[in-house]
C-alpha atoms as a PDB file:
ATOM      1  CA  UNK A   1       0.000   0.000   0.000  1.00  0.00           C
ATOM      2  CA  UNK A   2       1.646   3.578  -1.350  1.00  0.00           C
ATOM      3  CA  UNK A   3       0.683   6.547   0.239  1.00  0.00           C
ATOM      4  CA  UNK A   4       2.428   9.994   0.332  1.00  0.00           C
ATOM      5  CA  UNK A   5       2.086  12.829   2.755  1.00  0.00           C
ATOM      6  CA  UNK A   6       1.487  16.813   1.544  1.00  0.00           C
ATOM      7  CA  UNK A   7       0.637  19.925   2.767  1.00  0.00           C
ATOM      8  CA  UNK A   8      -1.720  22.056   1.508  1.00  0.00           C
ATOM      9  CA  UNK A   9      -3.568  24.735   3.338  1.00  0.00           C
ATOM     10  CA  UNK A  10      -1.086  24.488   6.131  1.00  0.00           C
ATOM     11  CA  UNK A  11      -2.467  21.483   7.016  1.00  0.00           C
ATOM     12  CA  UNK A  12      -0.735  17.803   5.976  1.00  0.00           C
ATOM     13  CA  UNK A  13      -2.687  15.445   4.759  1.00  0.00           C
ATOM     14  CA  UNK A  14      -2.409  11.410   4.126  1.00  0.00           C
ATOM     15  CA  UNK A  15      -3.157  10.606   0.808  1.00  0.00           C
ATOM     16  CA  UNK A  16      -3.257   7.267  -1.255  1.00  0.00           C
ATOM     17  CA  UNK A  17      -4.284   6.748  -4.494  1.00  0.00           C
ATOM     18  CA  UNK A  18      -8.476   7.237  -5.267  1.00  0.00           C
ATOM     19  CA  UNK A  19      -8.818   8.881  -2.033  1.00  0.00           C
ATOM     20  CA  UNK A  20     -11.249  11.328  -1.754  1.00  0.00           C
ATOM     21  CA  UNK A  21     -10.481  14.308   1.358  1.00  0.00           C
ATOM     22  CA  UNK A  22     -11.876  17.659   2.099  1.00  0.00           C
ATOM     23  CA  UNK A  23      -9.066  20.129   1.769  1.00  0.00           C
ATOM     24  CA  UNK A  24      -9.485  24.110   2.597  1.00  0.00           C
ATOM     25  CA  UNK A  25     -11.090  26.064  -0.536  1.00  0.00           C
ATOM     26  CA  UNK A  26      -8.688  25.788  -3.990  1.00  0.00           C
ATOM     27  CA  UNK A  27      -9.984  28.433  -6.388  1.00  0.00           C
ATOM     28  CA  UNK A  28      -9.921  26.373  -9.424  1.00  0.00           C
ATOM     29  CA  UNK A  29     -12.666  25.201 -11.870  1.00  0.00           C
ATOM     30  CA  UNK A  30     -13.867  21.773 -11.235  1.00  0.00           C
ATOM     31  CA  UNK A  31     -12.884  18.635 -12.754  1.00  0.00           C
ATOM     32  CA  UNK A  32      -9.346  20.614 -13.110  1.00  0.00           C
ATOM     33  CA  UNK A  33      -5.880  18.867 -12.217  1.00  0.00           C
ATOM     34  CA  UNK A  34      -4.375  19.898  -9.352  1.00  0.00           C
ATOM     35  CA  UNK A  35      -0.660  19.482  -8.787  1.00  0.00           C
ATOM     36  CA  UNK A  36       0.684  19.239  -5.226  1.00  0.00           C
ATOM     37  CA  UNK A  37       4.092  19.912  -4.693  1.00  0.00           C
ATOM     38  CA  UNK A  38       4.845  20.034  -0.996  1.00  0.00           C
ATOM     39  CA  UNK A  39       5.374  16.373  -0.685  1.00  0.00           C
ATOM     40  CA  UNK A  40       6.922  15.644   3.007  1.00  0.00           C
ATOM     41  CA  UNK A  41       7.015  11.857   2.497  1.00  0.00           C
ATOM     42  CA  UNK A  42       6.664   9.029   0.041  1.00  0.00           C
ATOM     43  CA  UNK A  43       5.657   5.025   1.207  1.00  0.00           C
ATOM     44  CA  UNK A  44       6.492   2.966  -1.513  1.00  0.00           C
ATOM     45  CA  UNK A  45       5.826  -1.313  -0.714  1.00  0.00           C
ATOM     46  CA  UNK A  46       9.360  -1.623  -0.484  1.00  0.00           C
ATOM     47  CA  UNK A  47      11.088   1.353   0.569  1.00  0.00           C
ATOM     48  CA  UNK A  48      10.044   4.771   2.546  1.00  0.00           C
ATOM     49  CA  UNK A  49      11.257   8.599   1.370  1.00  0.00           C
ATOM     50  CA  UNK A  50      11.758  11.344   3.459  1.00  0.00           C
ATOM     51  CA  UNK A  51      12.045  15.026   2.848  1.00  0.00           C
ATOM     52  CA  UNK A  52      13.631  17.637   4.685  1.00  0.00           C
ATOM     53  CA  UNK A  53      11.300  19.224   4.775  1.00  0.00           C
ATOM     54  CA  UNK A  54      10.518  18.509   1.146  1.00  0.00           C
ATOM     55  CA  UNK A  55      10.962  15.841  -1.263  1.00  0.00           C
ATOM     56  CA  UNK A  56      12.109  17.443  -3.996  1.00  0.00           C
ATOM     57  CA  UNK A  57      10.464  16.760  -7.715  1.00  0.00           C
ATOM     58  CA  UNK A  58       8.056  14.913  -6.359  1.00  0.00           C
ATOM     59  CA  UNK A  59       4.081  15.372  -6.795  1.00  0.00           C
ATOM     60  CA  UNK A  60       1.183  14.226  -6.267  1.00  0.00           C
ATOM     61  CA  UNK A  61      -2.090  14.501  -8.582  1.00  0.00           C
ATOM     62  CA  UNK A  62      -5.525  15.474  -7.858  1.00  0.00           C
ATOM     63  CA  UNK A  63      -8.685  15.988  -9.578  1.00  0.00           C
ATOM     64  CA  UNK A  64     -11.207  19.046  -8.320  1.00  0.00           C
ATOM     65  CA  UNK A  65     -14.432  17.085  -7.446  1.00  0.00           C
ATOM     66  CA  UNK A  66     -16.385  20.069  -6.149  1.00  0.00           C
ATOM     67  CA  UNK A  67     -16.256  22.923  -3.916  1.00  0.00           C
ATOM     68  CA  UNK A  68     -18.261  22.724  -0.707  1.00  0.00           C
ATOM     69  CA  UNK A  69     -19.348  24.300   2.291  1.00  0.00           C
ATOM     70  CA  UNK A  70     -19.529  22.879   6.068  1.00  0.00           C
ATOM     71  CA  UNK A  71     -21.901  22.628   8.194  1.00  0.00           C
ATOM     72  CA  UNK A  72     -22.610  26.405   9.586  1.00  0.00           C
ATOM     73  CA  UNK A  73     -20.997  27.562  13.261  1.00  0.00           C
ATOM     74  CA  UNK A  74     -22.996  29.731  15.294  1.00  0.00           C
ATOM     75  CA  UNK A  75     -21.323  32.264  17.274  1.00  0.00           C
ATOM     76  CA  UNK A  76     -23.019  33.666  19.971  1.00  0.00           C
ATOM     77  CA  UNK A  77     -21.586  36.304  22.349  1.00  0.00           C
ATOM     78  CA  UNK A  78     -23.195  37.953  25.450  1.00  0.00           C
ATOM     79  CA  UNK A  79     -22.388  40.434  28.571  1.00  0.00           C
ATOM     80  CA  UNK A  80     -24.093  39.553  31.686  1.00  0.00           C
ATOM     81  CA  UNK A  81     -26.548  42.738  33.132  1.00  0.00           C
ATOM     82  CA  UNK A  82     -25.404  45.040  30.118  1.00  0.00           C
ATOM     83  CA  UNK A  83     -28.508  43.710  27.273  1.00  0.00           C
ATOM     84  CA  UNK A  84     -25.847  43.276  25.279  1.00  0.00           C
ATOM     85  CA  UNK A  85     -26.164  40.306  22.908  1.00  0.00           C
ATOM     86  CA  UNK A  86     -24.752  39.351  19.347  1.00  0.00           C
ATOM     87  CA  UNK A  87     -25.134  36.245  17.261  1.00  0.00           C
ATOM     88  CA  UNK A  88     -23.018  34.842  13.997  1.00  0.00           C
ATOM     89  CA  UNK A  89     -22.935  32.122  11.758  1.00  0.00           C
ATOM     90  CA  UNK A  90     -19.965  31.070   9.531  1.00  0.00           C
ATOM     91  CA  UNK A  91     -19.596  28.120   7.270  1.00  0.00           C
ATOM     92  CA  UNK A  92     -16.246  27.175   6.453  1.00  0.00           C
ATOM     93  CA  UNK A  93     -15.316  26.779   2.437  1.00  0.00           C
ATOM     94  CA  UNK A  94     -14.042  23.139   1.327  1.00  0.00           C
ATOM     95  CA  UNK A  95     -12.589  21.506  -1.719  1.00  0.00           C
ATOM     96  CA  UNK A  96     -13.352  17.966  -2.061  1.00  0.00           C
ATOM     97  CA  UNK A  97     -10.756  16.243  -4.541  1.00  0.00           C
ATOM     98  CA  UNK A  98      -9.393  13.041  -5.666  1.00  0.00           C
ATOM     99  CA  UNK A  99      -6.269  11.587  -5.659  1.00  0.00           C
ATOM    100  CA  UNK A 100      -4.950  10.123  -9.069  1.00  0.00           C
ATOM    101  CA  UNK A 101      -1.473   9.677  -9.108  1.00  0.00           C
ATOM    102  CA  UNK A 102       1.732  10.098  -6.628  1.00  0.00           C
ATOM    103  CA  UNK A 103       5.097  10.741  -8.310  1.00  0.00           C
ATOM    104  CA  UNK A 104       8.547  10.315  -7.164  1.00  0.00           C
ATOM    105  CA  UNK A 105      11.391  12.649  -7.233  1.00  0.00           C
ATOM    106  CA  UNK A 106      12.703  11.132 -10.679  1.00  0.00           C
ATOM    107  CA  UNK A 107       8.856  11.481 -11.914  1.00  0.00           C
ATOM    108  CA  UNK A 108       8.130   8.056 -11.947  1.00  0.00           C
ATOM    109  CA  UNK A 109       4.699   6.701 -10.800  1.00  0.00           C
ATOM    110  CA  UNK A 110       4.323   5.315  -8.079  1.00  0.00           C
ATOM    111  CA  UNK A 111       0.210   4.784  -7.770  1.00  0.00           C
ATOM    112  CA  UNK A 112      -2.405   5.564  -9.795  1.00  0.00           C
ATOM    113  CA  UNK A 113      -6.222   5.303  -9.885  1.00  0.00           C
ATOM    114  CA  UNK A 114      -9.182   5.620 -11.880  1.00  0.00           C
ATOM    115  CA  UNK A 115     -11.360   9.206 -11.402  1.00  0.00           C
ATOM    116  CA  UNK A 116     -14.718   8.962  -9.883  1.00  0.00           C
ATOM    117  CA  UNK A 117     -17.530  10.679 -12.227  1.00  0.00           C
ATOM    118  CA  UNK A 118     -19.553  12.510  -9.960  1.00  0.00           C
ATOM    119  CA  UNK A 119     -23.507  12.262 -10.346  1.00  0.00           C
ATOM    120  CA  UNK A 120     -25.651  15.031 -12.191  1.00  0.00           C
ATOM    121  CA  UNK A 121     -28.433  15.555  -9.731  1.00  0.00           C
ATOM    122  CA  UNK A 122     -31.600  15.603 -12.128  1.00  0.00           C
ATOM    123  CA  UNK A 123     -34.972  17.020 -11.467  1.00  0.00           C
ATOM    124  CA  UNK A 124     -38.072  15.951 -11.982  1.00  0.00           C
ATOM    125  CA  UNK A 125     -40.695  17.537 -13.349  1.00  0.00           C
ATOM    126  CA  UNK A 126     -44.178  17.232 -12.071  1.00  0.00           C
ATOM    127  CA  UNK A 127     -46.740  18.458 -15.005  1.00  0.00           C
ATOM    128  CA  UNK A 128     -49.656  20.107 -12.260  1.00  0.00           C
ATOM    129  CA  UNK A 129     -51.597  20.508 -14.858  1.00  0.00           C
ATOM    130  CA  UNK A 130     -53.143  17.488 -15.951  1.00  0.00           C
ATOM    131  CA  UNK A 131     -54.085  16.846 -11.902  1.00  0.00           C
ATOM    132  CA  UNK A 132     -55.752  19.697 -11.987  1.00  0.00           C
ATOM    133  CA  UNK A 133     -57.390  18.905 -15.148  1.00  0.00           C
ATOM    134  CA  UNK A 134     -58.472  15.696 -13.758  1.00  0.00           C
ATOM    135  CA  UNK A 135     -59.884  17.187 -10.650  1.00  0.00           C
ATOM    136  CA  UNK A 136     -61.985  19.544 -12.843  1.00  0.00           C
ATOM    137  CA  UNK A 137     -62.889  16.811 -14.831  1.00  0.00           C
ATOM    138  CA  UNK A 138     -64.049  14.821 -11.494  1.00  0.00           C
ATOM    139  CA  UNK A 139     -66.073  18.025 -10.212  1.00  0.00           C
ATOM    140  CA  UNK A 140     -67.715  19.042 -13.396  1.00  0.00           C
ATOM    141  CA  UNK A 141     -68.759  15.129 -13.797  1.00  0.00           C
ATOM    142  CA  UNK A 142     -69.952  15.211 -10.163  1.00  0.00           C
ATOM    143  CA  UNK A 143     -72.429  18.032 -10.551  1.00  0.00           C
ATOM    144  CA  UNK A 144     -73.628  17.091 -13.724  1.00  0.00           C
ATOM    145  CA  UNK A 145     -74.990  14.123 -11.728  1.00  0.00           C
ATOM    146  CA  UNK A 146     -76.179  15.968  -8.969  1.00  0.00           C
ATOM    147  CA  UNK A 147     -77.884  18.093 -11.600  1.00  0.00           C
ATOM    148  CA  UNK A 148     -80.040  15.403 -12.871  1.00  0.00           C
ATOM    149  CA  UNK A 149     -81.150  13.787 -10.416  1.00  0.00           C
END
């Protein structure tokens, strides 16, 4: 099992190859390649690489799935006996990408995987009309009846 560890975001992440993480917001278009350069250390099966504090010339690969949001934060300050009282929200920005390849320093691959094609959410569209037209139908049929008798 090869993995690599980068930093992105000033955070460090452990990545493999397919994996799917929430990193902070990348302003990129999505289903764009990212290239991560910051590699601190590569895991091959047989042998392990580190940097200091970089390995350098190697990479690691990533599509841009989407950008997301989290989950909102409420915020919520307040001073005892002063009616003083104030309330925020804040929802944090995310990219959500996919690894597809990890390079080593002399740019040869090390793992690779297949990109995940992300589902179109579709609509459906409900024609009101012809229930209402049915209902009409039902009424005008129902008084007709009451009419004759």
């Amino acid at each position: 099992m090869s993995f690599a560890i980068i930093e992105t975001g000033g955070k460090q992440y452990k990545v493999s190859a397919s994996k799917i993480l929430e990193i902070e917001k990348i302003d990129a278009e999505v289903g764009k390649v990212l290239k991560f350069k910051k590699v601190l250390l590569l895991n091959d099966d047989k042998n392990t690489e580190v940097g200091s504090p970089n390995i350098e010339g190697a990479s690691v690969e990533a599509k841009l799935l989407e950008n997301v949001k989290d989950r909102t934060v409420l915020v919520f300050h307040k001073r005892r006996r002063k009616h003083s009282r104030k309330k925020n929200g804040h929802r944090q920005r995310h990219s959500k990408i996919q690894i597809t390849k990890i390079l080593s320093k002399d740019g040869k691959l090390i793992a690779s995987a297949e990109t995940v094609k992300t589902q179109a959410k579709t609509k459906t569209k409900v024609n009101i009309n012809k229930t209402k037209d049915k209902k009409d139908n039902e009424k005008k049929t129902l008084s007709k009846q009451t009419l004759k008798k």
